[in-house]
Protein backbone atom coordinates (compact mmCIF):
# COMPACT_ATOMS: atom_id res chain seq x y z
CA UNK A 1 24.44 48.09 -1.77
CA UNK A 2 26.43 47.42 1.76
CA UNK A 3 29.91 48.13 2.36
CA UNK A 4 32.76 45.67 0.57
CA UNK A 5 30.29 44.69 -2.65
CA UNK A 6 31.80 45.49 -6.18
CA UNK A 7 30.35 47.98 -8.28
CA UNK A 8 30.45 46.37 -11.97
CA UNK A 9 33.26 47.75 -14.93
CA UNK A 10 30.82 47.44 -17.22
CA UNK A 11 29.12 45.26 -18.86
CA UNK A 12 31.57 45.02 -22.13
CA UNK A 13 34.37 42.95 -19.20
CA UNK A 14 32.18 42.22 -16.38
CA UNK A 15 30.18 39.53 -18.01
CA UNK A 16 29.23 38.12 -14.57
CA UNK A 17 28.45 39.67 -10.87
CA UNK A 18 26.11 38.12 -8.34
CA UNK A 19 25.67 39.91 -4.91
CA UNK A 20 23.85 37.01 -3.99
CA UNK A 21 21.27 39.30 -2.14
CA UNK A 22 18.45 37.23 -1.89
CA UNK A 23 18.33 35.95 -5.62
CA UNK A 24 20.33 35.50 -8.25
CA UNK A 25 20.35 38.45 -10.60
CA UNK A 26 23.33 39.54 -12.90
CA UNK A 27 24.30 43.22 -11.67
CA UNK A 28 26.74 43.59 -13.84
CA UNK A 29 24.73 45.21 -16.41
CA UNK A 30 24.25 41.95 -18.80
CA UNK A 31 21.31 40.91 -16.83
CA UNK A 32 22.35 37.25 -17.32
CA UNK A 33 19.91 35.99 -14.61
CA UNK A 34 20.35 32.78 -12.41
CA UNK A 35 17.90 29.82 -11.92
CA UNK A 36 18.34 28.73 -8.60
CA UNK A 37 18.28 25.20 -7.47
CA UNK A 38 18.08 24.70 -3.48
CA UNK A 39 20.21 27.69 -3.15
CA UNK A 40 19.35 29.69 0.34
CA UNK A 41 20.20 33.19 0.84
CA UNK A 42 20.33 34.47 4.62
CA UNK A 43 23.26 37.24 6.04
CA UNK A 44 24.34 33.97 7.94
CA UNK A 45 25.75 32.48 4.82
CA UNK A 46 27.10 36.12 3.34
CA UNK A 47 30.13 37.87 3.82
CA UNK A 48 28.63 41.46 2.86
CA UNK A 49 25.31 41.59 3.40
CA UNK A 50 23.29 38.52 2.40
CA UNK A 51 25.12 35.15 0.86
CA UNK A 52 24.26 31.82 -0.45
CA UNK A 53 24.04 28.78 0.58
CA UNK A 54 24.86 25.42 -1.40
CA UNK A 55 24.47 22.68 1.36
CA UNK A 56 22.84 19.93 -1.43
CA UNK A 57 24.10 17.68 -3.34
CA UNK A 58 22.51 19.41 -6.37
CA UNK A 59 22.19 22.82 -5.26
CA UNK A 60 23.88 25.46 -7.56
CA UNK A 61 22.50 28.35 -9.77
CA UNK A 62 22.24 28.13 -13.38
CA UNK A 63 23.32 30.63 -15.65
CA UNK A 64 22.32 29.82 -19.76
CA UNK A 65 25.03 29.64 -22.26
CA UNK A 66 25.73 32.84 -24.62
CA UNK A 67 28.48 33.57 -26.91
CA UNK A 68 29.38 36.24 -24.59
CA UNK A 69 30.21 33.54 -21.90
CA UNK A 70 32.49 31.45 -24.47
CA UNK A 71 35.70 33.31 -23.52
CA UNK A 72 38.87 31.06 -24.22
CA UNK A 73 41.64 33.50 -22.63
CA UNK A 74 42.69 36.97 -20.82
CA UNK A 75 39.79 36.52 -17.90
CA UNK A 76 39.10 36.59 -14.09
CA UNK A 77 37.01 34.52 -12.05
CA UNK A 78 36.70 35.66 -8.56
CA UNK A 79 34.18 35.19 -5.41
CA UNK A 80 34.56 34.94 -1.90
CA UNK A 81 33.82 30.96 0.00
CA UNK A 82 33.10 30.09 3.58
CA UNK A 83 33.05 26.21 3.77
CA UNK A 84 32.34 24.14 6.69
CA UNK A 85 31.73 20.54 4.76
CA UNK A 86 35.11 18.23 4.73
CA UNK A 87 32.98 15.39 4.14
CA UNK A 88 33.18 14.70 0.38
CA UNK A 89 36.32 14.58 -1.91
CA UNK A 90 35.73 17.42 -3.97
CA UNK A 91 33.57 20.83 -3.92
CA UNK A 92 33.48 22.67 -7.29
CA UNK A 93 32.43 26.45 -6.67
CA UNK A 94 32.25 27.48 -10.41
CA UNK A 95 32.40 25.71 -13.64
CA UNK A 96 31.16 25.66 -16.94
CA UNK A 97 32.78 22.36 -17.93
CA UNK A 98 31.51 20.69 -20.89
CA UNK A 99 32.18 16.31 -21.59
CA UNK A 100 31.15 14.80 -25.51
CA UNK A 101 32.61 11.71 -26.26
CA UNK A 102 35.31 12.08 -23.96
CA UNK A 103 36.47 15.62 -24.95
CA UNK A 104 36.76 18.37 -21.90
CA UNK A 105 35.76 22.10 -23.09
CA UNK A 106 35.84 25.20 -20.59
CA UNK A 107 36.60 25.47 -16.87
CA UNK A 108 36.33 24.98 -13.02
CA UNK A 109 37.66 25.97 -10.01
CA UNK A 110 37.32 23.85 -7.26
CA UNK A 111 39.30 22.97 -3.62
CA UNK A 112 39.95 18.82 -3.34
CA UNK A 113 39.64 18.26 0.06
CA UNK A 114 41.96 15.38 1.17
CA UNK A 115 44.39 18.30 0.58
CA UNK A 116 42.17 21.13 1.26
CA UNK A 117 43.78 23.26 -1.36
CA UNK A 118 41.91 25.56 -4.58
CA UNK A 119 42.01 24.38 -7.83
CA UNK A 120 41.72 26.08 -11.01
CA UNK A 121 41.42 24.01 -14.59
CA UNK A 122 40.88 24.91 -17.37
CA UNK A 123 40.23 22.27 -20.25
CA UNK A 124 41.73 22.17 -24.17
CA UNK A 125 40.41 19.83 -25.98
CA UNK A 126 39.92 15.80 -25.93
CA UNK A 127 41.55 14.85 -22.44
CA UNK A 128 44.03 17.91 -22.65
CA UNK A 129 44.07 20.24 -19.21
CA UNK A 130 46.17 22.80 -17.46
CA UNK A 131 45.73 22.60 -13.88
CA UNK A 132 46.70 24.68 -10.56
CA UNK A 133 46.46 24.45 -7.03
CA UNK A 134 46.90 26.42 -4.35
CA UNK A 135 50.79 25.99 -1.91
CA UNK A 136 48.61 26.13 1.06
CA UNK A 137 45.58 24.51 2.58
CA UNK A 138 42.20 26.26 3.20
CA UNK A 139 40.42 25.54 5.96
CA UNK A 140 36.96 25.30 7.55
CA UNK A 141 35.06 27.63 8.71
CA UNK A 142 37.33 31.17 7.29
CA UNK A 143 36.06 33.30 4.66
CA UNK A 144 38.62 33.41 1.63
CA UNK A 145 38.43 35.74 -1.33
CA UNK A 146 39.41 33.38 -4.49
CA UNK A 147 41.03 35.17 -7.88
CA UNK A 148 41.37 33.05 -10.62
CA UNK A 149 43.20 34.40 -13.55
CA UNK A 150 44.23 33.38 -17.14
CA UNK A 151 46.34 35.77 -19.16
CA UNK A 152 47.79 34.28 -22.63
CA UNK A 153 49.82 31.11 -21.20
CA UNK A 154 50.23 32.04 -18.02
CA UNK A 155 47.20 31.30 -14.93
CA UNK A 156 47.36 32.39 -11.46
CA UNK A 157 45.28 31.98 -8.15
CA UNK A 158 44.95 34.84 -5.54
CA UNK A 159 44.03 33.89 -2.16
CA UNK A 160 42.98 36.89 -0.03
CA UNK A 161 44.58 39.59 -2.29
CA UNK A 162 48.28 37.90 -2.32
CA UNK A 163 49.68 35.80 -5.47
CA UNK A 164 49.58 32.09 -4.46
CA UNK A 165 50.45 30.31 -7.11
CA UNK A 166 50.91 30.55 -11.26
CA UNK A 167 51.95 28.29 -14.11
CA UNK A 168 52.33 28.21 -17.80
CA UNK A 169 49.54 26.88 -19.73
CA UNK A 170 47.74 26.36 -23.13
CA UNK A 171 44.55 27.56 -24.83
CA UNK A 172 41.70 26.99 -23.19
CA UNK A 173 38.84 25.37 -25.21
CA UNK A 174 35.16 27.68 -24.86
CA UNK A 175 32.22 25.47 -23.34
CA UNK A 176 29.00 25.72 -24.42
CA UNK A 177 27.66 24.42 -21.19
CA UNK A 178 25.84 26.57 -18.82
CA UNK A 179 27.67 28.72 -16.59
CA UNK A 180 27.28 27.14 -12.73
CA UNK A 181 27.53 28.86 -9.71
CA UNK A 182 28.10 26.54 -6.55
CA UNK A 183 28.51 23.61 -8.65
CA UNK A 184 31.22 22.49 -11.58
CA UNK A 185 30.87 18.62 -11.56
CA UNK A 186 29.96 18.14 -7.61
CA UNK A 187 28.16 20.24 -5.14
CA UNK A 188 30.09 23.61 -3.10
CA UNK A 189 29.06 22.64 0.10
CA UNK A 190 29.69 26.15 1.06
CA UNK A 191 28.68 29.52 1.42
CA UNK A 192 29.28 31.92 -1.37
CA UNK A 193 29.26 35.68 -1.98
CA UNK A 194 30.12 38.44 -4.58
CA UNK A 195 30.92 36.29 -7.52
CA UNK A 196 32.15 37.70 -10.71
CA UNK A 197 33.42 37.04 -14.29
CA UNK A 198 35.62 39.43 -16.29
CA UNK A 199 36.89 38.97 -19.61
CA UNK A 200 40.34 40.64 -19.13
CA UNK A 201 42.90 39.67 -16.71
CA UNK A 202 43.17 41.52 -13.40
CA UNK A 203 46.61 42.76 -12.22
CA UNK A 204 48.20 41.62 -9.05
CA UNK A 205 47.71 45.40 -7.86
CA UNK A 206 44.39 45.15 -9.27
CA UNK A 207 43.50 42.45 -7.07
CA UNK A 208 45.25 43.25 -3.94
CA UNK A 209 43.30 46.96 -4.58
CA UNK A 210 40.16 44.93 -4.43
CA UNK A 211 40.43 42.92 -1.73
CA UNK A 212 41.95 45.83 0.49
CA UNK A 213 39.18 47.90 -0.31
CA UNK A 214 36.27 45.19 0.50
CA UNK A 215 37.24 45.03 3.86
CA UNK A 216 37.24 48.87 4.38
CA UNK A 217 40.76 49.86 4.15
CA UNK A 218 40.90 51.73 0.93
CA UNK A 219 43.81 50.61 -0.80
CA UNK A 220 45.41 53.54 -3.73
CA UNK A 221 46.79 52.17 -6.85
């Protein structure tokens, strides 16, 4: 393990953590493997240590559906994204978005480029959503740690420790999709590192803490 990657909770919250070092595997203690589809992992494309790389249009990692990936509230979604790619309209980084006869189940976070900025949906029901995007642009070639959080009827989105933006929302319908890493509905084009998924909802302190301390600085709570 190199300097700045998480150590899990626990696998009871942390349902979800890829170090992306070399391969896909769930070290958070669920062992809820990846399947890799033209994903390429190099230190180039990592932030600590080794990253990956979703430069296709179908590359992403695959993650099968459980019940223990079906959360509808009171969860974080965080991961850190280098993106160089303005070309196309949208990147989704993670989703697990599900579409029957018109009805939207589960989530994604994605940035829409034409205004560069991170979205995170999440999806009730029929054509029902809550959505939320970032004040501020992101650009090309940065790194940017990305905290998504949903918390009873409230959602928020951390860029680089600091609160960026929250709303109100609803309930959040469970997808029985597969969980997808570097893909939602359209390709990342981007680099990715240190992605994880909690089931409880990380404090602003929390995350702040986090960031602080990936970057060697050692934040105290």
């Amino acid at each position: 393990m190199s300097l700045g990657e998480a150590i899990s909770e626990g696998s009871s919250v942390e349902k979800i953590l890829l170090h992306l070092n070399g391969n896909s595997n769930d070290d958070s203690g669920n062992g809820y493997n990846g399947v890799d589809t033209n994903v390429v992992y190099s230190k180039n494309y990592g932030k600590f240590n080794e990253g990956a790389q979703f430069a296709q249009s179908n590359s992403k990692i695959t993650i099968a559906d459980n019940s223990a990936l079906r959360f509808t509230n009171n969860f974080t979604v965080s991961f850190w994204m280098y993106t160089t790619d303005t070309t196309v309209a949208d990147h989704s980084y993670i989703g697990k978005l599900r579409v029957v006869a018109g009805s939207y189940t589960g989530f994604i976070v994605h940035r829409y480029n034409p205004t560069k900025k991170i979205g995170f949906v999440i999806f009730k029901g029929g054509t029902q959503l809550d959505d939320l995007y970032t004040t501020g642009d992101t650009y090309a070639n940065a790194w940017y740690r990305i905290d998504c959080v949903k918390q009873d009827n409230s959602m928020k989105i951390y860029i680089n420790g600091m609160l960026n933006n929250s709303r109100t929302c609803g309930n959040m319908q469970y997808s029985t999709e597969p969980l997808y890493i570097g893909y939602g509905y359209t390709s990342a084009g981007a680099d990715l590192d240190e992605v994880r998924i909690r089931t409880r909802a990380l404090s602003a302190q929390e995350i702040q803490k986090e960031y602080t301390n990936s970057l060697g600085r050692f934040a105290i709570l």
